[in-house]
Every structure is written in structure tokens, then in C-alpha cells.
Protein backbone atom coordinates (compact mmCIF):
# COMPACT_ATOMS: atom_id res chain seq x y z
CA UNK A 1 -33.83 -10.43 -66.45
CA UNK A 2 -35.55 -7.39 -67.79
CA UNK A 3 -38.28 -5.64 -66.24
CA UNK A 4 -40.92 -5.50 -68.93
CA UNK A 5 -44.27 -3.71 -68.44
CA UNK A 6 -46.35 -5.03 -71.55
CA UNK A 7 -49.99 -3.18 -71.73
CA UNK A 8 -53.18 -6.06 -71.78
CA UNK A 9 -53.99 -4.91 -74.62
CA UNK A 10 -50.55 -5.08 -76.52
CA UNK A 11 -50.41 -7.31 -79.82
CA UNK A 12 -47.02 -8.63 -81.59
CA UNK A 13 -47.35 -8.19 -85.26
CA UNK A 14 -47.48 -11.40 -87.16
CA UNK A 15 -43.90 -11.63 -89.06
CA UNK A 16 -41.65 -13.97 -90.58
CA UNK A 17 -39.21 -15.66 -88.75
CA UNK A 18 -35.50 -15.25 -88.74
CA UNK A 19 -33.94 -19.08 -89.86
CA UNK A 20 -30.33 -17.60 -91.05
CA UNK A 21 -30.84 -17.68 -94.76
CA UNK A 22 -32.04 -14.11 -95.54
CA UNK A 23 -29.87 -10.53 -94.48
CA UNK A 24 -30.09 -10.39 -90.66
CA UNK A 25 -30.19 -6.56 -90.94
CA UNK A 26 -32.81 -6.51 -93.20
CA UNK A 27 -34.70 -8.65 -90.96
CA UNK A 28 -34.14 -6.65 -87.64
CA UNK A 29 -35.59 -3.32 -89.92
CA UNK A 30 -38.70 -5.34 -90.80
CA UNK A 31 -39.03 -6.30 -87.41
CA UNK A 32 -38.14 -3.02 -86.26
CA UNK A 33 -40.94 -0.99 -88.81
CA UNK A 34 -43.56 -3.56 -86.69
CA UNK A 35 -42.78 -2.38 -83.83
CA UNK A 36 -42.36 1.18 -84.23
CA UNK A 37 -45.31 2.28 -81.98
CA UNK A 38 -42.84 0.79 -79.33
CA UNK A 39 -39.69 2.12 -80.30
CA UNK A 40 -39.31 4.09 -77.34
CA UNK A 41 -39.27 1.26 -75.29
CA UNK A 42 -35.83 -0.70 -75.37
CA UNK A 43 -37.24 -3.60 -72.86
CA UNK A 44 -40.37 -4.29 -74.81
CA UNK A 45 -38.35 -4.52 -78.42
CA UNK A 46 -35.75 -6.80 -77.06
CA UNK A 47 -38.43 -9.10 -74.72
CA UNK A 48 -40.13 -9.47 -78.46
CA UNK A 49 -37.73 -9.99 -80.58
CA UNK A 50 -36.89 -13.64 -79.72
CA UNK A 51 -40.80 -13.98 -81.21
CA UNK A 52 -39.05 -13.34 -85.04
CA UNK A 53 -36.78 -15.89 -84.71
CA UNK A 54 -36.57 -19.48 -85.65
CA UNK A 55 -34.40 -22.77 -85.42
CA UNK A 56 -30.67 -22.50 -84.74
CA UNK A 57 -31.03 -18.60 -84.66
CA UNK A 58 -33.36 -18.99 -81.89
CA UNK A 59 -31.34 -21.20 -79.82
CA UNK A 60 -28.46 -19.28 -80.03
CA UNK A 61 -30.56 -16.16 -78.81
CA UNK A 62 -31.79 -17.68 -76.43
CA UNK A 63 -28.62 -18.97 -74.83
CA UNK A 64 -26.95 -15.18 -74.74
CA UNK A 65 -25.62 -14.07 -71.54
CA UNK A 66 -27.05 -10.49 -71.09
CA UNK A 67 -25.73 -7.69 -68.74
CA UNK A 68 -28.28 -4.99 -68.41
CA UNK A 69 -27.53 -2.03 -66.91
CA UNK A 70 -30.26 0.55 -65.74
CA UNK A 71 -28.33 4.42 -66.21
């Protein structure tokens, strides 16, 4: 589990969701250009990015073993 310090006042930006049928790399820069403000925070960009996803692609997300290391 990730330690994620989100800010009260923090807002995901409305997006389309990821179902499988469009370029997943073109998807992860959309949601990427979103959340640029954040980019300097790994945690908060991979606690929100199971928010752009949809269906089957959210399932298997969801059902990733993760190994997190803190350096």
C-alpha cells in the first residue's frame, strides 16, 4: 500500500476512461498532461490513475501485485 498524502483541496481532472480500444500510451500522456501540476509526486499519479480506467482494464489494474520500494 502506498503512502499517499493528497492536499483537501486537490481535484482529479475529469478525463476519459481507458476501455482497451484506443493507444494505451496515448492515453497514459493525456492522463499524464492532467496531472502535470503533480508530476513530482510518483504516489499521487499512480493512487489516481486507476480513476482513468474502465471495464476489463480496470479490473486487471486493480488485481496487480505491486512491490514498492522506498530508496
Amino acid at each position: 500500500m502506498l503512502d499517499v498524502l493528497i492536499h483537501s483541496k486537490f481535484k482529479v481532472s475529469d478525463s476519459e476512461k481507458y476501455r482497451g480500444t484506443t493507444c494505451p500510451k496515448s492515453h497514459l500522456t493525456k492522463y499524464y498532461k492532467k496531472m502535470v501540476a503533480h508530476a513530482h509526486d510518483d504516489e499521487l499519479l499512480i493512487h489516481f490513475s486507476e480513476d482513468s480506467l474502465a471495464n476489463m482494464e480496470l479490473n486487471w489494474y486493480m488485481h496487480l501485485k505491486y512491490v514498492v520500494s522506498k530508496e
